[in-house]
N, C-alpha and C. Protein backbone atom coordinates (compact mmCIF):
# COMPACT_ATOMS: atom_id res chain seq x y z
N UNK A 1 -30.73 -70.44 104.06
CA UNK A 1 -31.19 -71.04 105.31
C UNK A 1 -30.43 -72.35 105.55
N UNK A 2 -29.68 -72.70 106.56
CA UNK A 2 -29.53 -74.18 107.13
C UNK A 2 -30.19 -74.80 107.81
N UNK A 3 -30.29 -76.22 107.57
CA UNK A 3 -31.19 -76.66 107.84
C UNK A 3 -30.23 -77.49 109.36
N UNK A 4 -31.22 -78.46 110.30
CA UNK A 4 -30.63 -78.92 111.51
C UNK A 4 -29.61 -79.44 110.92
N UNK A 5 -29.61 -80.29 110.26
CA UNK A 5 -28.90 -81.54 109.85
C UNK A 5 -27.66 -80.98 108.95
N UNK A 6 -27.89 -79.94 108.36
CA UNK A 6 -26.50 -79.36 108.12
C UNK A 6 -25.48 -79.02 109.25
N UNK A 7 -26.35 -77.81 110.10
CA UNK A 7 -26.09 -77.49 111.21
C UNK A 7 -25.33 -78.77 112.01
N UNK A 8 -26.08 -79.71 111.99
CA UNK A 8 -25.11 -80.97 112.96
C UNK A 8 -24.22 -81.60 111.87
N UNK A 9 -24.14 -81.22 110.70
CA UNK A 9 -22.93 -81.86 109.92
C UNK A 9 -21.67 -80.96 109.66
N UNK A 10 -22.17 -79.82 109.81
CA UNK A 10 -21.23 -78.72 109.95
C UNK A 10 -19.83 -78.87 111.56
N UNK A 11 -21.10 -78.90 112.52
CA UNK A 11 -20.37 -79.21 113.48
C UNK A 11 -19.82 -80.24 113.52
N UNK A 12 -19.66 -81.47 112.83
CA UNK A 12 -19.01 -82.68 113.18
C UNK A 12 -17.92 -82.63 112.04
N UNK A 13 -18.11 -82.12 111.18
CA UNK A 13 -16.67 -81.71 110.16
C UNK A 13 -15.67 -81.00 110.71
N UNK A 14 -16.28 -79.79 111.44
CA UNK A 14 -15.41 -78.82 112.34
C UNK A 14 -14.67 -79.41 113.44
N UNK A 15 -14.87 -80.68 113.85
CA UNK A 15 -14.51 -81.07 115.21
C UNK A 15 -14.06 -81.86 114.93
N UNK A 16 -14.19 -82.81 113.19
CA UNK A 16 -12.84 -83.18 112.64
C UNK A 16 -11.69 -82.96 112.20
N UNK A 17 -11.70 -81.64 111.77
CA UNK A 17 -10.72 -80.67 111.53
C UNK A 17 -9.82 -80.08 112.60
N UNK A 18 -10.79 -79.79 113.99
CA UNK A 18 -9.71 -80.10 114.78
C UNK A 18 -8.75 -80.63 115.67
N UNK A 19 -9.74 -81.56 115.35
CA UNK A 19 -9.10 -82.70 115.80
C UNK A 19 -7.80 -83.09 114.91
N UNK A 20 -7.40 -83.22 113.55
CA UNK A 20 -6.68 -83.06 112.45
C UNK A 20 -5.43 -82.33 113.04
N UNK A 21 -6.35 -80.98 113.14
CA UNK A 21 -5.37 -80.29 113.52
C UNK A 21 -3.83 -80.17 114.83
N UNK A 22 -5.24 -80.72 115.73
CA UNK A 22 -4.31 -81.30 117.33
C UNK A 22 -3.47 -81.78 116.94
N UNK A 23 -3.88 -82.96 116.50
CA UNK A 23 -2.75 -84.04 116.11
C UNK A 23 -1.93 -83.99 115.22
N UNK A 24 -1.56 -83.20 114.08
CA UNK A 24 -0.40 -82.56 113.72
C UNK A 24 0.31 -81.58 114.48
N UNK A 25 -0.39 -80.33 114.96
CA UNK A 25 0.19 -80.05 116.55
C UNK A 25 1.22 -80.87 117.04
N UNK A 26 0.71 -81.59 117.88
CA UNK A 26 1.40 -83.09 118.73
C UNK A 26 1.94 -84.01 117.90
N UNK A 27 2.10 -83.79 116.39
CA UNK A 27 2.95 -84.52 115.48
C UNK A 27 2.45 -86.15 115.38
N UNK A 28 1.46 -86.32 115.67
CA UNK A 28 0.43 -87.21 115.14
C UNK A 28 0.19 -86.95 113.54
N UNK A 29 1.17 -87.51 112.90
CA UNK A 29 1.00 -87.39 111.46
C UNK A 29 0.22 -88.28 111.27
N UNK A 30 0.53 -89.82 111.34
CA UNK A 30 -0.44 -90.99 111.00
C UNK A 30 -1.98 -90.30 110.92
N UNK A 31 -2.85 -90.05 112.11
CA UNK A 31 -3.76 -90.03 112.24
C UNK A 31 -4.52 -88.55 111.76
N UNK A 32 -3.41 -87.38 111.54
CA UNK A 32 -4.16 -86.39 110.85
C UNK A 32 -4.36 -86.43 109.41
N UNK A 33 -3.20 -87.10 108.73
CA UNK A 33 -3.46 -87.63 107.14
C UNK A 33 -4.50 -88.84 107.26
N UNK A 34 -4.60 -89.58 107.91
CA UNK A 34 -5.80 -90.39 108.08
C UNK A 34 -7.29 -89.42 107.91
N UNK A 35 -7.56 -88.58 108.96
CA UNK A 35 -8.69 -88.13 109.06
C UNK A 35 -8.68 -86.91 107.61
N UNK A 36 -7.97 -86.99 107.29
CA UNK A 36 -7.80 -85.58 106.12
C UNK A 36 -8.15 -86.33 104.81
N UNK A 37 -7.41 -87.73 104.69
CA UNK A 37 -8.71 -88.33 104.15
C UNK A 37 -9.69 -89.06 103.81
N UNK A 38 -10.23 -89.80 105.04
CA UNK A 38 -11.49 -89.37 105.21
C UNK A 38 -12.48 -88.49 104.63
N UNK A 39 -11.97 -87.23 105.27
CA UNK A 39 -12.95 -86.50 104.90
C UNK A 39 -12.92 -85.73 103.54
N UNK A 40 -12.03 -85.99 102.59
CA UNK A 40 -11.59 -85.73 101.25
C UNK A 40 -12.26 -86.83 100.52
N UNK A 41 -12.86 -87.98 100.87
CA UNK A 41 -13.32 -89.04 100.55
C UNK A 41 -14.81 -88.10 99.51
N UNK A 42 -14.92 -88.93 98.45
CA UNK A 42 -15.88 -88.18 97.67
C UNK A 42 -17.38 -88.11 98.04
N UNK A 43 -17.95 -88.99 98.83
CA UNK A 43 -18.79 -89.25 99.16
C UNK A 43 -19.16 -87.46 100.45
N UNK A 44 -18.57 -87.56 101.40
CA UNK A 44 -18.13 -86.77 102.39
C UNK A 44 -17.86 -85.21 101.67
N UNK A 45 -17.33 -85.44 100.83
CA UNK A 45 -16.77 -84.06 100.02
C UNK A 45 -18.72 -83.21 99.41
N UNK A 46 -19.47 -84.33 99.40
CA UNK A 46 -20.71 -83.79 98.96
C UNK A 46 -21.51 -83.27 99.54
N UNK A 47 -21.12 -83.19 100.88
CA UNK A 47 -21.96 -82.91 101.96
C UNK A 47 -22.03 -81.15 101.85
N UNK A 48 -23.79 -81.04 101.57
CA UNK A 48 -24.03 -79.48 101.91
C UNK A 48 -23.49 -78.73 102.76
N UNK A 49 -22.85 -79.25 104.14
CA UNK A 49 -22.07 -78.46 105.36
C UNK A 49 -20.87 -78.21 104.50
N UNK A 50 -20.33 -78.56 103.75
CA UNK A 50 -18.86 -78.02 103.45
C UNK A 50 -18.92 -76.41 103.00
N UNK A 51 -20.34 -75.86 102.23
CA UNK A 51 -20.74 -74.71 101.65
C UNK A 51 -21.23 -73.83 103.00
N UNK A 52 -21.12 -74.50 104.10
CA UNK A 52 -21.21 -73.62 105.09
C UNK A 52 -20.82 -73.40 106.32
N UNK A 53 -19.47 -74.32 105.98
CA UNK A 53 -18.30 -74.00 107.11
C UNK A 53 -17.72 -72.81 107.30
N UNK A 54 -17.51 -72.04 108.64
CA UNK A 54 -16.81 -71.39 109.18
C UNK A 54 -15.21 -71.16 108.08
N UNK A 55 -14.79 -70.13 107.78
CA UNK A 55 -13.76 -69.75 106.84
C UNK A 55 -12.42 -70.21 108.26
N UNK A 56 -12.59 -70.11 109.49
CA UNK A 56 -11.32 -70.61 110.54
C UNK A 56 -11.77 -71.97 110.25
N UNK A 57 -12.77 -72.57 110.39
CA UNK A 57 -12.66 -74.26 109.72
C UNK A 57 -11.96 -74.52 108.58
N UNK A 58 -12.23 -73.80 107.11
CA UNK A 58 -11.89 -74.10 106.07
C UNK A 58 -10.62 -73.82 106.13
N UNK A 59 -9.89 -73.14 106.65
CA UNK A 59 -8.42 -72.35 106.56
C UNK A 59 -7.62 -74.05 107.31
N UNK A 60 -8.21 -74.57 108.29
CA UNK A 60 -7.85 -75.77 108.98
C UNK A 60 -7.30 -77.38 107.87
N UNK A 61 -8.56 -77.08 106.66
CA UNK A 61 -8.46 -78.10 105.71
C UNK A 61 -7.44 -77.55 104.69
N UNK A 62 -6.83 -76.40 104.47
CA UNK A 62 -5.91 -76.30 103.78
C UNK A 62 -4.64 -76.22 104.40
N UNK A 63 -4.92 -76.14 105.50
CA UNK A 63 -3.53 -76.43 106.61
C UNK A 63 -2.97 -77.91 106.36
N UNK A 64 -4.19 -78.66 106.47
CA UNK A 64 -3.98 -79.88 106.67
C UNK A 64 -3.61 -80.70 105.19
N UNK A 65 -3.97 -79.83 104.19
CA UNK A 65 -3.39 -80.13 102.41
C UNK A 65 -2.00 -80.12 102.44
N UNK A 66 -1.33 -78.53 103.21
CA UNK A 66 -0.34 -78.13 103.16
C UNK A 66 0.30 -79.19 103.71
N UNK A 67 0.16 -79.67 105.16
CA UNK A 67 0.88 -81.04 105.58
C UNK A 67 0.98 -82.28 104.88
N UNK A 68 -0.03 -82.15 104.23
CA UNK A 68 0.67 -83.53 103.66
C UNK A 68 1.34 -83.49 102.54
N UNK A 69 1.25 -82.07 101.44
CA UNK A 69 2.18 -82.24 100.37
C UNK A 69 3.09 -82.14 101.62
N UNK A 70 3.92 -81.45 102.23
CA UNK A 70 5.36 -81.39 103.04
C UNK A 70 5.43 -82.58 103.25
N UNK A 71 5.06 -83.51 103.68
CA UNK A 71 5.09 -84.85 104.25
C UNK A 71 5.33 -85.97 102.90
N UNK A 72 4.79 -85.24 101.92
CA UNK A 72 5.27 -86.03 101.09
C UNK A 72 6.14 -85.88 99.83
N UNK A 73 6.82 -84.24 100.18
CA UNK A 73 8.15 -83.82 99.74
C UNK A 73 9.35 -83.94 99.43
N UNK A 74 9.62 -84.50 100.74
CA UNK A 74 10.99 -84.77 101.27
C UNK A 74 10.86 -85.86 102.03
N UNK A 75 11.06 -87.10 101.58
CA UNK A 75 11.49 -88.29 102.75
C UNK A 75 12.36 -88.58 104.18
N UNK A 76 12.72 -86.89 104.36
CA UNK A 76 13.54 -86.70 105.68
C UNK A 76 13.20 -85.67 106.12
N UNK A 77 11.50 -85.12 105.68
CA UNK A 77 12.04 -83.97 106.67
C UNK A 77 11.09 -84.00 107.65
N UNK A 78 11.05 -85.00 108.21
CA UNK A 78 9.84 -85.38 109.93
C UNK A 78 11.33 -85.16 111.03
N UNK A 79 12.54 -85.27 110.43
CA UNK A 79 13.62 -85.75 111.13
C UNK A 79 14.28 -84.01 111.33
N UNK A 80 13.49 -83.26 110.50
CA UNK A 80 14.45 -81.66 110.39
C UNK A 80 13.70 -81.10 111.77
N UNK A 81 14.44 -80.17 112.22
CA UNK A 81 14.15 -79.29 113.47
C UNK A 81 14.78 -79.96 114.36
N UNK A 82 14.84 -79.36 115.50
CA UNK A 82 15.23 -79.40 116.80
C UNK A 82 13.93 -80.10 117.82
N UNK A 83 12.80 -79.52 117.14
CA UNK A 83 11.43 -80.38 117.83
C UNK A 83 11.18 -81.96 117.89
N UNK A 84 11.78 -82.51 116.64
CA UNK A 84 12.03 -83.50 115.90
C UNK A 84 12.62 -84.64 117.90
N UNK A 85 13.75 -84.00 117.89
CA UNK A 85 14.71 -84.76 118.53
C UNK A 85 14.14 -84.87 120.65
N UNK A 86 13.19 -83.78 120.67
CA UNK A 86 12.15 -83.86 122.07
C UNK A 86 10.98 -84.41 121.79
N UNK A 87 10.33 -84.06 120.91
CA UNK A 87 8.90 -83.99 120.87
C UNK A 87 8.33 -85.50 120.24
N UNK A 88 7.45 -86.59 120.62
CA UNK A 88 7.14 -87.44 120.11
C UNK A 88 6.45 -87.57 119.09
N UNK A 89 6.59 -88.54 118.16
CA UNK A 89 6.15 -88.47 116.62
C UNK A 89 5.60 -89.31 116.04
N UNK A 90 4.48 -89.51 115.62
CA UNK A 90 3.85 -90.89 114.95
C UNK A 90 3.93 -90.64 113.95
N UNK A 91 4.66 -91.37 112.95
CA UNK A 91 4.79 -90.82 111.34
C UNK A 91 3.55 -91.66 110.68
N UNK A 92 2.98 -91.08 109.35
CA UNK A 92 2.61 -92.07 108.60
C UNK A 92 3.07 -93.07 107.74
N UNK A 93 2.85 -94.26 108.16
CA UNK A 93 3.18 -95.74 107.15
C UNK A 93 3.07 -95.28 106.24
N UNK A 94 1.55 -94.78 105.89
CA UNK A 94 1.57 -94.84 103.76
C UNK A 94 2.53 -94.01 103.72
N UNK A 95 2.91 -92.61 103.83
CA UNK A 95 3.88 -91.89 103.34
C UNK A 95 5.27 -92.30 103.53
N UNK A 96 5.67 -93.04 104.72
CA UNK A 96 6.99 -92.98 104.32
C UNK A 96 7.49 -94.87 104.00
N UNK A 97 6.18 -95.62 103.72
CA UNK A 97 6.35 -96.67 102.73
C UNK A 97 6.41 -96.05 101.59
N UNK A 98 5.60 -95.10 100.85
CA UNK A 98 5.70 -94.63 99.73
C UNK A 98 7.29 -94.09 99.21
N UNK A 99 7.57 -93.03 100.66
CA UNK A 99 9.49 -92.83 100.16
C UNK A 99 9.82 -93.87 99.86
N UNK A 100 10.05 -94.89 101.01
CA UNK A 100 11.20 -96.14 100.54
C UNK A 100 11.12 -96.75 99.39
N UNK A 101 9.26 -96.87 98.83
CA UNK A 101 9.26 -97.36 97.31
C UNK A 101 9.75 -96.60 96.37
N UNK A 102 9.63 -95.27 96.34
CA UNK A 102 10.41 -94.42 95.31
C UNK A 102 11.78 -94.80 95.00
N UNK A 103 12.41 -94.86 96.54
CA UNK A 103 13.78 -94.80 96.54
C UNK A 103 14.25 -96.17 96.02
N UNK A 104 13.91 -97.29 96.23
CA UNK A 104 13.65 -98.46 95.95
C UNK A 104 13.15 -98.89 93.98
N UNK A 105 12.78 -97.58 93.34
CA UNK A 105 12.34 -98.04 91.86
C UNK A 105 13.96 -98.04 91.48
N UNK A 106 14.00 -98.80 90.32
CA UNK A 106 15.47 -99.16 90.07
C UNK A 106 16.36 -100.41 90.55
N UNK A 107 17.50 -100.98 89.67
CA UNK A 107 18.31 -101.81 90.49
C UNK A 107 18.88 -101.11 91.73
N UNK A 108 19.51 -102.36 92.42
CA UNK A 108 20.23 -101.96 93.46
C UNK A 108 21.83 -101.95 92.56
N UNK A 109 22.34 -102.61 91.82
CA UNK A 109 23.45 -102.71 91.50
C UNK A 109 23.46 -102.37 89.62
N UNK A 110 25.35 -101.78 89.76
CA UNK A 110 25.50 -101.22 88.15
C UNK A 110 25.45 -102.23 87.50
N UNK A 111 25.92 -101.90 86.17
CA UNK A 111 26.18 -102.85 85.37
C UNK A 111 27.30 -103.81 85.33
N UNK A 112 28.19 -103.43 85.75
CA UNK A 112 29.27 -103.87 86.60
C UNK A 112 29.23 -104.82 87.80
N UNK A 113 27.54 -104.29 88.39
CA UNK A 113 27.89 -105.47 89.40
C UNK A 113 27.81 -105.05 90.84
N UNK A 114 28.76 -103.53 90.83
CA UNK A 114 28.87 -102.84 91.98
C UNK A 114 27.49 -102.60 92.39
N UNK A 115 27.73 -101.90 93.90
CA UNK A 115 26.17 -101.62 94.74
C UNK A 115 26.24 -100.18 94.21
N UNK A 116 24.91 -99.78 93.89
CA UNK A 116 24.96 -98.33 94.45
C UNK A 116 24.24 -97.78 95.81
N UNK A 117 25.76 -97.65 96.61
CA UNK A 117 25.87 -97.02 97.57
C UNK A 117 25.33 -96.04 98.32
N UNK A 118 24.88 -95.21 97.22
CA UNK A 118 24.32 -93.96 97.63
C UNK A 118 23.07 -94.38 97.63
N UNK A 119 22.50 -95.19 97.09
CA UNK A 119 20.79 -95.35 97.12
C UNK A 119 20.44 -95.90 97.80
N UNK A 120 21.47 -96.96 98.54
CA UNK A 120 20.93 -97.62 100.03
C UNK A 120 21.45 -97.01 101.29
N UNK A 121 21.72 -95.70 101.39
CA UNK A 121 22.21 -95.01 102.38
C UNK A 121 21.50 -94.23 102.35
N UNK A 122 20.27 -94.05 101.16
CA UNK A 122 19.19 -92.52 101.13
C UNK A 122 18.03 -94.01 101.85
N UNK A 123 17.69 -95.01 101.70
CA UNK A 123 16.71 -95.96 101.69
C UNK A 123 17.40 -96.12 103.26
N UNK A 124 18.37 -96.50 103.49
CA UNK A 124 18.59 -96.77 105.74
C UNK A 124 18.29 -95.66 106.27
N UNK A 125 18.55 -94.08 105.38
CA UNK A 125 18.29 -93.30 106.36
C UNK A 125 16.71 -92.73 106.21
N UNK A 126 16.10 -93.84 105.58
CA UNK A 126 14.31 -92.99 105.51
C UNK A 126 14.04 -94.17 106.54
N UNK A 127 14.45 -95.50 106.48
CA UNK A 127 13.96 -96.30 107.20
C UNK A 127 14.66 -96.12 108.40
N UNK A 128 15.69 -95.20 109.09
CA UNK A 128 16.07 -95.47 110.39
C UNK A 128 15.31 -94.09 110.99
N UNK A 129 14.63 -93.47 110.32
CA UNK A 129 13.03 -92.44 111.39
C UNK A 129 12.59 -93.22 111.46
N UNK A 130 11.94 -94.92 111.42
CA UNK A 130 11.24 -95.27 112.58
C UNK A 130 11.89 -95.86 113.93
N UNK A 131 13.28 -96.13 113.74
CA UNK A 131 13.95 -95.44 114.86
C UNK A 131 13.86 -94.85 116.10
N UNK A 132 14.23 -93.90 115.32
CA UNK A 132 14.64 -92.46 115.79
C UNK A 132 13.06 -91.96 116.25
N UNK A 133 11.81 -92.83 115.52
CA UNK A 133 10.36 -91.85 115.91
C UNK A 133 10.21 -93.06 117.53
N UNK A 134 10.81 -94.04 117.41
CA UNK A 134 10.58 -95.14 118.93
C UNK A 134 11.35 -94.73 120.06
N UNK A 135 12.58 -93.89 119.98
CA UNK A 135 13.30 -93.14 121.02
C UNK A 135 12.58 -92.20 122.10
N UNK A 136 11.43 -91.25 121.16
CA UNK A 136 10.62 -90.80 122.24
C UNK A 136 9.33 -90.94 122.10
N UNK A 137 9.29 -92.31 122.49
CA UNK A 137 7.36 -92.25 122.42
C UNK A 137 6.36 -91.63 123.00
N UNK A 138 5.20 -91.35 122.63
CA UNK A 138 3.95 -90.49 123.56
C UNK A 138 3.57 -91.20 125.32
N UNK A 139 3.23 -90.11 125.46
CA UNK A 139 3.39 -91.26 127.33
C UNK A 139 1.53 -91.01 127.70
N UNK A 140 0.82 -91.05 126.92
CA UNK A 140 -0.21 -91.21 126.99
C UNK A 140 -1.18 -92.60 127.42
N UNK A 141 -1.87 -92.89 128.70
CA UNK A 141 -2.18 -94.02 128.89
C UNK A 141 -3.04 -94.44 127.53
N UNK A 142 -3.11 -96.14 127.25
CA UNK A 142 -4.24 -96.39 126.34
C UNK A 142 -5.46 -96.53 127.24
N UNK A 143 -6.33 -95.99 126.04
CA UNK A 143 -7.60 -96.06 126.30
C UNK A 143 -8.35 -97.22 125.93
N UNK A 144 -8.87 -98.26 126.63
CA UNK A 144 -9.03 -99.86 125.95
C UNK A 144 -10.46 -99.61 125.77
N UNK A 145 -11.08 -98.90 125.91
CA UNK A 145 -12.64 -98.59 126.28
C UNK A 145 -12.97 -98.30 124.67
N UNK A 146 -12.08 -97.53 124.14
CA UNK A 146 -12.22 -96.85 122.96
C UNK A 146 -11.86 -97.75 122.28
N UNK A 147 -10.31 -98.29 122.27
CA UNK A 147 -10.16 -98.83 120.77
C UNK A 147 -11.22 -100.11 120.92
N UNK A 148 -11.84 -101.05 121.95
CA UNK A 148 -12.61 -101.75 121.92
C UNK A 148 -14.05 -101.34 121.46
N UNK A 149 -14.14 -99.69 121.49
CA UNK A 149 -15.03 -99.53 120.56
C UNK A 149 -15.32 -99.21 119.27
N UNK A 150 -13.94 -98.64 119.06
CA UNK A 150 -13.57 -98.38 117.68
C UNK A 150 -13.33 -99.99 116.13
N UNK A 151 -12.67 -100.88 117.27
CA UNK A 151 -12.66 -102.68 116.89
C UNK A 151 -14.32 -102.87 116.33
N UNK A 152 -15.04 -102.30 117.52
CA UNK A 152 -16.64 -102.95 116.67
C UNK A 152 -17.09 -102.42 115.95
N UNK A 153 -17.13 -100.44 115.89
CA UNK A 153 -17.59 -100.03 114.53
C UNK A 153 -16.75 -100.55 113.67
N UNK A 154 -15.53 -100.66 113.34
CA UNK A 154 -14.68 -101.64 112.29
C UNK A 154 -15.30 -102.52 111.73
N UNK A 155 -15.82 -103.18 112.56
CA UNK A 155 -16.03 -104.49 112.36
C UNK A 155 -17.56 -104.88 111.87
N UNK A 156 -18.30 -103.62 112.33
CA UNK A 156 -19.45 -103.61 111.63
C UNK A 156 -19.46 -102.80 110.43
N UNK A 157 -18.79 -101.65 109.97
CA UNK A 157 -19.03 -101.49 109.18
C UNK A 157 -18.08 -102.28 108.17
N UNK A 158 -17.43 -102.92 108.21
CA UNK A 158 -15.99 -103.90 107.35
C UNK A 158 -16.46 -104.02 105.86
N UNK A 159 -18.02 -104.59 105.97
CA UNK A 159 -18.68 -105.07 104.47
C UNK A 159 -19.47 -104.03 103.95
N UNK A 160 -19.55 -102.70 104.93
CA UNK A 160 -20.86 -101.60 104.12
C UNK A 160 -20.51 -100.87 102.92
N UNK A 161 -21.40 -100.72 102.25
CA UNK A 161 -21.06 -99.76 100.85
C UNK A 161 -21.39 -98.40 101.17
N UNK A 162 -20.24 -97.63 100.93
CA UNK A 162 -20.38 -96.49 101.46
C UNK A 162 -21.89 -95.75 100.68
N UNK A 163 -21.80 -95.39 99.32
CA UNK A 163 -22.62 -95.07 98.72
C UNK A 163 -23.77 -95.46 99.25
N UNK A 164 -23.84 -96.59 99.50
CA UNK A 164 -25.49 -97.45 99.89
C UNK A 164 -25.77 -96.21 101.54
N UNK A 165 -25.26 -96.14 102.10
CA UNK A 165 -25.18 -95.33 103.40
C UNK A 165 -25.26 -94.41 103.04
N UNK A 166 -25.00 -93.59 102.61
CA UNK A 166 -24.93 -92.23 102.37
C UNK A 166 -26.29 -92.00 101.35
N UNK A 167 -26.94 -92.92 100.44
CA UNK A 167 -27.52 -92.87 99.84
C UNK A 167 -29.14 -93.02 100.48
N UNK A 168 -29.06 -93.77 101.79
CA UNK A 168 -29.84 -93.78 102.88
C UNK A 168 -30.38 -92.02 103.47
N UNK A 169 -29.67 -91.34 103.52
CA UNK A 169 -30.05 -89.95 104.14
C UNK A 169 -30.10 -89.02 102.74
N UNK A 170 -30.89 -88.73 102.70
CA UNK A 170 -31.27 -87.99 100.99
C UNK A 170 -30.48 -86.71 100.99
N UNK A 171 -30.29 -86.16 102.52
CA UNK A 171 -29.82 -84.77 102.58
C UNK A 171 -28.56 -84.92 102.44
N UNK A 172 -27.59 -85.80 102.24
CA UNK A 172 -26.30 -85.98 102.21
C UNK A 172 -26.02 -86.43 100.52
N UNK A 173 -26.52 -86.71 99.73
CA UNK A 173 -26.51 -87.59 98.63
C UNK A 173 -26.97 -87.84 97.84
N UNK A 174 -26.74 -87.20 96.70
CA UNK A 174 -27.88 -86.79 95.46
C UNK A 174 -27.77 -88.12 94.28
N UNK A 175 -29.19 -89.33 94.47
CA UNK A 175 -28.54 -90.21 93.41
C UNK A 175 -29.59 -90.09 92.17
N UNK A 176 -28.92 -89.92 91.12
CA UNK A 176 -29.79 -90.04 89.53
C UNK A 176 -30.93 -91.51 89.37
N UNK A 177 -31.58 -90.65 88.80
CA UNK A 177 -32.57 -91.80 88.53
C UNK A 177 -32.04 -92.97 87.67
N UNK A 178 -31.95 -94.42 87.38
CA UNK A 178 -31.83 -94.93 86.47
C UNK A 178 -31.59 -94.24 84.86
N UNK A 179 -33.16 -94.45 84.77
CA UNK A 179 -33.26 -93.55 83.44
C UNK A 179 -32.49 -92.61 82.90
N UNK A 180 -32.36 -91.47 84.03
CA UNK A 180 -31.58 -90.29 83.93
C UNK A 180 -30.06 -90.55 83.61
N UNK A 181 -29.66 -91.49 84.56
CA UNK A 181 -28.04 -91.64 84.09
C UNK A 181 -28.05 -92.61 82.76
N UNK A 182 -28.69 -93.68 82.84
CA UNK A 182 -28.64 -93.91 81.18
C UNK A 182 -28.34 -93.12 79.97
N UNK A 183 -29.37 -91.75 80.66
CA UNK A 183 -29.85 -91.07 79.39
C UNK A 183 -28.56 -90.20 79.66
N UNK A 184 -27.81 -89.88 80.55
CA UNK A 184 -26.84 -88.82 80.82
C UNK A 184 -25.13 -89.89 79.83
N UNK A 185 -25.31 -91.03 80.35
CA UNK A 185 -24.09 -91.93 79.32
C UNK A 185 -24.30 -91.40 77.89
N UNK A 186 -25.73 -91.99 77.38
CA UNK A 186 -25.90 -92.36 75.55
C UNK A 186 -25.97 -90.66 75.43
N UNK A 187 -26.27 -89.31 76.00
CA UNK A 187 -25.72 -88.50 75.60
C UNK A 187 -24.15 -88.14 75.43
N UNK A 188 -23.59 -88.59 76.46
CA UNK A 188 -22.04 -88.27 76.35
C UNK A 188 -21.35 -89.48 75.07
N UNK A 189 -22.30 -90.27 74.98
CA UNK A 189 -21.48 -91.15 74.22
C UNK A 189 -22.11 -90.69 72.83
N UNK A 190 -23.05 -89.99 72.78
CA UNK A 190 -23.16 -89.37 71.64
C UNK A 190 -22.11 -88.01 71.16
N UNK A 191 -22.22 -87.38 71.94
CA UNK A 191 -20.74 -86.28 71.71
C UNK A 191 -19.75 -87.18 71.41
N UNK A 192 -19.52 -88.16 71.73
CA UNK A 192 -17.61 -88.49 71.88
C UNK A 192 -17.95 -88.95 70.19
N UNK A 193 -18.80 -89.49 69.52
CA UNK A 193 -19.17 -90.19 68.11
C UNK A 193 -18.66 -89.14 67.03
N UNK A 194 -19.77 -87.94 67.74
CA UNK A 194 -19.91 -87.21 66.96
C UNK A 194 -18.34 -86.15 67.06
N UNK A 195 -17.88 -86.12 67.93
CA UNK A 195 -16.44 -85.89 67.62
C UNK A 195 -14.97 -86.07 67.28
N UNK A 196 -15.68 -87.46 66.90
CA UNK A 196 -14.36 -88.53 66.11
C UNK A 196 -15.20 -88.78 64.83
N UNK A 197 -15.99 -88.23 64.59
CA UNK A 197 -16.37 -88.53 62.91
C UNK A 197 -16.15 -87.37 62.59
């Protein structure tokens, strides 16, 4: 049986997902690895609706896995295709700060002294897609209504503990009694004793 409140958590996962989805569509990377995770967030991951999503929902969240290992594959390949060079593109910061730091572990120069050449020509050409992603930007008006509302949930939730929230609606969030997790530690810490003596 589902209950309402699954039922309305079901639907609001689903309508994150495709939303996820759009926006990789439309090459809104930033904001579909954003919402992907989100909702990969552990807290969120506990939610009884996940055991009773739609299998075209669930197929959506492994779509959206699949994008981001690719995205975080290859440090050039937002730039591969022919779509690449029409279609507008919001890349994600974390991922392709993450390339440039990869590319970036190591000196820049041999022992000798010399540059290596090749490693700052792989590092200009990860950093010249943001570039190449400002050549064709989205021509979408802003919406000031929103991000001015999006600024205040920010801003109210800035200091909340997620747990503490989630721990508020019982149907979302299963927390151990004191006692119980005490007693759930000094058991595990009894195995680990008893398996090093």
């Amino acid at each position: 049986m589902i209950f309402p409140e699954t039922q309305v958590q079901v639907s609001l996962l689903s309508k994150f997902l495709f939303i996820a989805k759009c926006c990789y569509e439309q090459r809104n990377f930033a904001t579909a690895i954003q919402i992907l995770r989100g909702l990969e967030n552990l807290i969120v991951r506990q939610l009884p609706a996940w055991k009773c999503l739609p299998s075209k929902v669930s197929e959506i969240m492994e779509e959206l896995k699949a994008v981001e290992v690719f995205l975080k594959s290859d440090s050039l390949c937002l730039m591969e295709g022919e779509r690449f060079k029409t279609s507008p593109t919001i890349p994600s910061a974390h991922v392709l700060a993450m390339h440039v730091q990869q590319l970036e572990t190591g000196g820049f120069t041999m022992r000798n002294g010399s540059y290596k050449w090749s490693k700052l020509r792989n590092i200009a050409k990860v950093v010249s897609q943001i570039h190449a992603f400002q050549e064709n930007p989205y021509t979408f008006p802003p919406d000031l209504q929103l991000q001015t509302c999006l600024r205040q949930r920010i801003a109210f939730f800035n200091d909340a503990d997620i747990s503490v929230l989630a721990a508020d609606n019982h149907a979302n969030f299963y927390q151990m009694s004191p006692e119980k997790q005490s007693q759930k530690i000094q058991d595990m810490l009894y195995r680990m004793k008893a398996m090093f003596q």
